[in-house]
Structure formats: C-alpha cells, structure tokens
C-alpha atoms as a PDB file:
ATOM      1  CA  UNK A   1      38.029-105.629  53.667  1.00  0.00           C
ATOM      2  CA  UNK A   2      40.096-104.413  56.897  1.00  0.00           C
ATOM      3  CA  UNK A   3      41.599-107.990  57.089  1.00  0.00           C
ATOM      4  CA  UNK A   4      42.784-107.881  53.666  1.00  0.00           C
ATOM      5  CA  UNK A   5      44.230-104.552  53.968  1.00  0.00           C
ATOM      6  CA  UNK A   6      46.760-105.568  57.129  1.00  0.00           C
ATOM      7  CA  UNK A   7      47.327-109.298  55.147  1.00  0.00           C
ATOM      8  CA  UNK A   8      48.625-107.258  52.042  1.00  0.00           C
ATOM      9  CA  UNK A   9      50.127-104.673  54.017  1.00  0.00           C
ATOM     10  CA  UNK A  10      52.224-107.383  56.556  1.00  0.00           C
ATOM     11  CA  UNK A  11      53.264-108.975  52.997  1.00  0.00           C
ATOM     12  CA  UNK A  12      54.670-105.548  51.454  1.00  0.00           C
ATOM     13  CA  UNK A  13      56.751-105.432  54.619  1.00  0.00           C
ATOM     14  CA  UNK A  14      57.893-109.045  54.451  1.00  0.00           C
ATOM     15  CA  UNK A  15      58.704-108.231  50.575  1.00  0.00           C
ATOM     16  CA  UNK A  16      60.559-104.902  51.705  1.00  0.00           C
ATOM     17  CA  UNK A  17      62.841-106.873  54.165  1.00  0.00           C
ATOM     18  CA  UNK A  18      63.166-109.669  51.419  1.00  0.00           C
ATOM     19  CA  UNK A  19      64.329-106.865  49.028  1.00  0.00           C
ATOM     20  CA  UNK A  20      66.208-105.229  51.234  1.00  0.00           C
ATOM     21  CA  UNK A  21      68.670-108.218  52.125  1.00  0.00           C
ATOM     22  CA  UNK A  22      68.894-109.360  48.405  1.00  0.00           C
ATOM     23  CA  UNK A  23      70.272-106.532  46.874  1.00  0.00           C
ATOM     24  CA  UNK A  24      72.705-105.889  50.493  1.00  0.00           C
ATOM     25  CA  UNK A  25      73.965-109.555  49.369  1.00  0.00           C
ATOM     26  CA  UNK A  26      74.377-108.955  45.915  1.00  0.00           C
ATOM     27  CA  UNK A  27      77.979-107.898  45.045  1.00  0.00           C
ATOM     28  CA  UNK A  28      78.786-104.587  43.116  1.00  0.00           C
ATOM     29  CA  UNK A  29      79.575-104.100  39.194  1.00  0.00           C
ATOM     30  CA  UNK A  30      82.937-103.924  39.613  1.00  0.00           C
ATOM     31  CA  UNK A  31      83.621-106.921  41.922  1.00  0.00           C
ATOM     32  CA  UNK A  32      85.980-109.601  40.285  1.00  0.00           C
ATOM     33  CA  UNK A  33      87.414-110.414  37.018  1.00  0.00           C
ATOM     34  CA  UNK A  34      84.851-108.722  34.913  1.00  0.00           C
ATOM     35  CA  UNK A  35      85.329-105.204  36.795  1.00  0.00           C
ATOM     36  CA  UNK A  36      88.826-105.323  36.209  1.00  0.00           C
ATOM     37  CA  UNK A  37      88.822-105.922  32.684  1.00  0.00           C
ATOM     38  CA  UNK A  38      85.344-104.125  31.664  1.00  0.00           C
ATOM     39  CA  UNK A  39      83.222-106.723  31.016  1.00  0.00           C
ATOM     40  CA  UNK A  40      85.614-108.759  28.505  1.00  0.00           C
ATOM     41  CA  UNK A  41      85.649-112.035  30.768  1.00  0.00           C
ATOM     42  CA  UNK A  42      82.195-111.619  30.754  1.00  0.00           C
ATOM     43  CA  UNK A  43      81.293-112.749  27.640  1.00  0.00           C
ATOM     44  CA  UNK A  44      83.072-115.455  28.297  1.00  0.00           C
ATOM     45  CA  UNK A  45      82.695-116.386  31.423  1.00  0.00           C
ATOM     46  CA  UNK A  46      79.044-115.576  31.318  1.00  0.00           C
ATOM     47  CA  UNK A  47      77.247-118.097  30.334  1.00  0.00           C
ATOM     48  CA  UNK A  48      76.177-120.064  33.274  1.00  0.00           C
ATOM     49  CA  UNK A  49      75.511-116.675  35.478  1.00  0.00           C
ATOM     50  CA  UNK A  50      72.165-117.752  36.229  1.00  0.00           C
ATOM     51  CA  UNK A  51      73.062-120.899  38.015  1.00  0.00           C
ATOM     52  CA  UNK A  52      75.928-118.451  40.088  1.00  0.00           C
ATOM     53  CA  UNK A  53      74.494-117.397  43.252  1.00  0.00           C
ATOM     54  CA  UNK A  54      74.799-113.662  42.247  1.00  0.00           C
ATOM     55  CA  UNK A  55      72.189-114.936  39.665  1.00  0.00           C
ATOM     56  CA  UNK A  56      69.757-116.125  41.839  1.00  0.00           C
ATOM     57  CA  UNK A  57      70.088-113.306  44.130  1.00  0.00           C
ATOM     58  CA  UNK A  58      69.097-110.951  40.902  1.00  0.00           C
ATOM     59  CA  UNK A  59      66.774-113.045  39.856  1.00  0.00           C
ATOM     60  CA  UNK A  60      65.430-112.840  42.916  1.00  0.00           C
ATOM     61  CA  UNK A  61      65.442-109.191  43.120  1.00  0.00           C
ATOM     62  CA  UNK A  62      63.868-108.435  40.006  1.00  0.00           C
ATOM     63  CA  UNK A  63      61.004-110.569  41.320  1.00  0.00           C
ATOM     64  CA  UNK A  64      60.549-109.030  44.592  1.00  0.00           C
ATOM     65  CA  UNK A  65      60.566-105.762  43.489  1.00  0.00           C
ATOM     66  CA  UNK A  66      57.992-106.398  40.848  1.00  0.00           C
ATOM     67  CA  UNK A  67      56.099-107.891  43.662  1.00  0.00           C
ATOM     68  CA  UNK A  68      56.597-105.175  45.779  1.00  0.00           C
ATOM     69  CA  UNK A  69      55.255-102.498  43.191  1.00  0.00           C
ATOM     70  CA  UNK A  70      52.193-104.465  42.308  1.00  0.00           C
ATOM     71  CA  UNK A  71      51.398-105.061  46.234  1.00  0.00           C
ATOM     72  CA  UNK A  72      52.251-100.796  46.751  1.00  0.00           C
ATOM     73  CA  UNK A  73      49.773 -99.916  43.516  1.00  0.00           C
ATOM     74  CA  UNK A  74      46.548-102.577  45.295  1.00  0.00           C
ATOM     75  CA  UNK A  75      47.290-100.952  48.526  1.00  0.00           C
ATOM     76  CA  UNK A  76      47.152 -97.274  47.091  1.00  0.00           C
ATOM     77  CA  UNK A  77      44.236 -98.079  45.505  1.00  0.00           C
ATOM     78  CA  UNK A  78      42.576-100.225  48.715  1.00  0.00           C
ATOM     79  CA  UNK A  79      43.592 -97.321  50.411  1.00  0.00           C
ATOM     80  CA  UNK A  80      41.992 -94.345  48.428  1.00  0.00           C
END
C-alpha cells in the first residue's frame, strides 16, 4: 500500500508541473483580435479553435486538472 501511495503521489507532482506549464503557455482573454473587439471575431473566427494550439493547450488543461483533483481526493482518502 506504501508503494502505491509514493506512485500516486510522484504522478500528482508530474500532473502539477504539467498544469503548471499549460496554463503559463496559454495566452490571456484579451490577447489578439477577439480582445480588441470583445469577442465579435470570435464567432467568426472561432470555429476551428480546437485544432489552434491555444486549443490544445486548454484542452489540455481541463484534463490535467481533472486529473489532478481525482489523484488529490484518492490520496486524501489513502491518506486518512
């Protein structure tokens, strides 16, 4: 059970880092044409933002931080 405990708790700190640099890369909400016009352009220009690498780097957030959550709540209760 020890084993287990250091495995999940290496891979919450490899999901922290992970997490950390993905939303460091990510640009803010008012970076390029959309900021400057509120959003307009980005009904427009939004349909392929998944394929953009700002929406693989959110994607990729969402996903890591889910992971990191469920990974915190196993370890609280491994922990208990």
């Amino acid at each position: 059970m020890e084993v287990a405990k250091t495995v999940l708790l290496i891979v919450q700190i490899i999901v922290a880092l992970f997490l950390i640099v993905t939303v460091l890369l990510q640009h803010g909400n008012s970076y390029g044409l959309s900021g400057s016009i509120a959003g307009g352009a980005e009904t427009f220009f939004g349909k392929n933002k998944g394929r953009t690498i700002d929406g693989m780097l959110k994607k990729m957030t969402e996903i890591s931080a889910v992971l990191f959550v469920v990974i915190s709540l196993v370890l609280a209760y491994l922990l208990k």
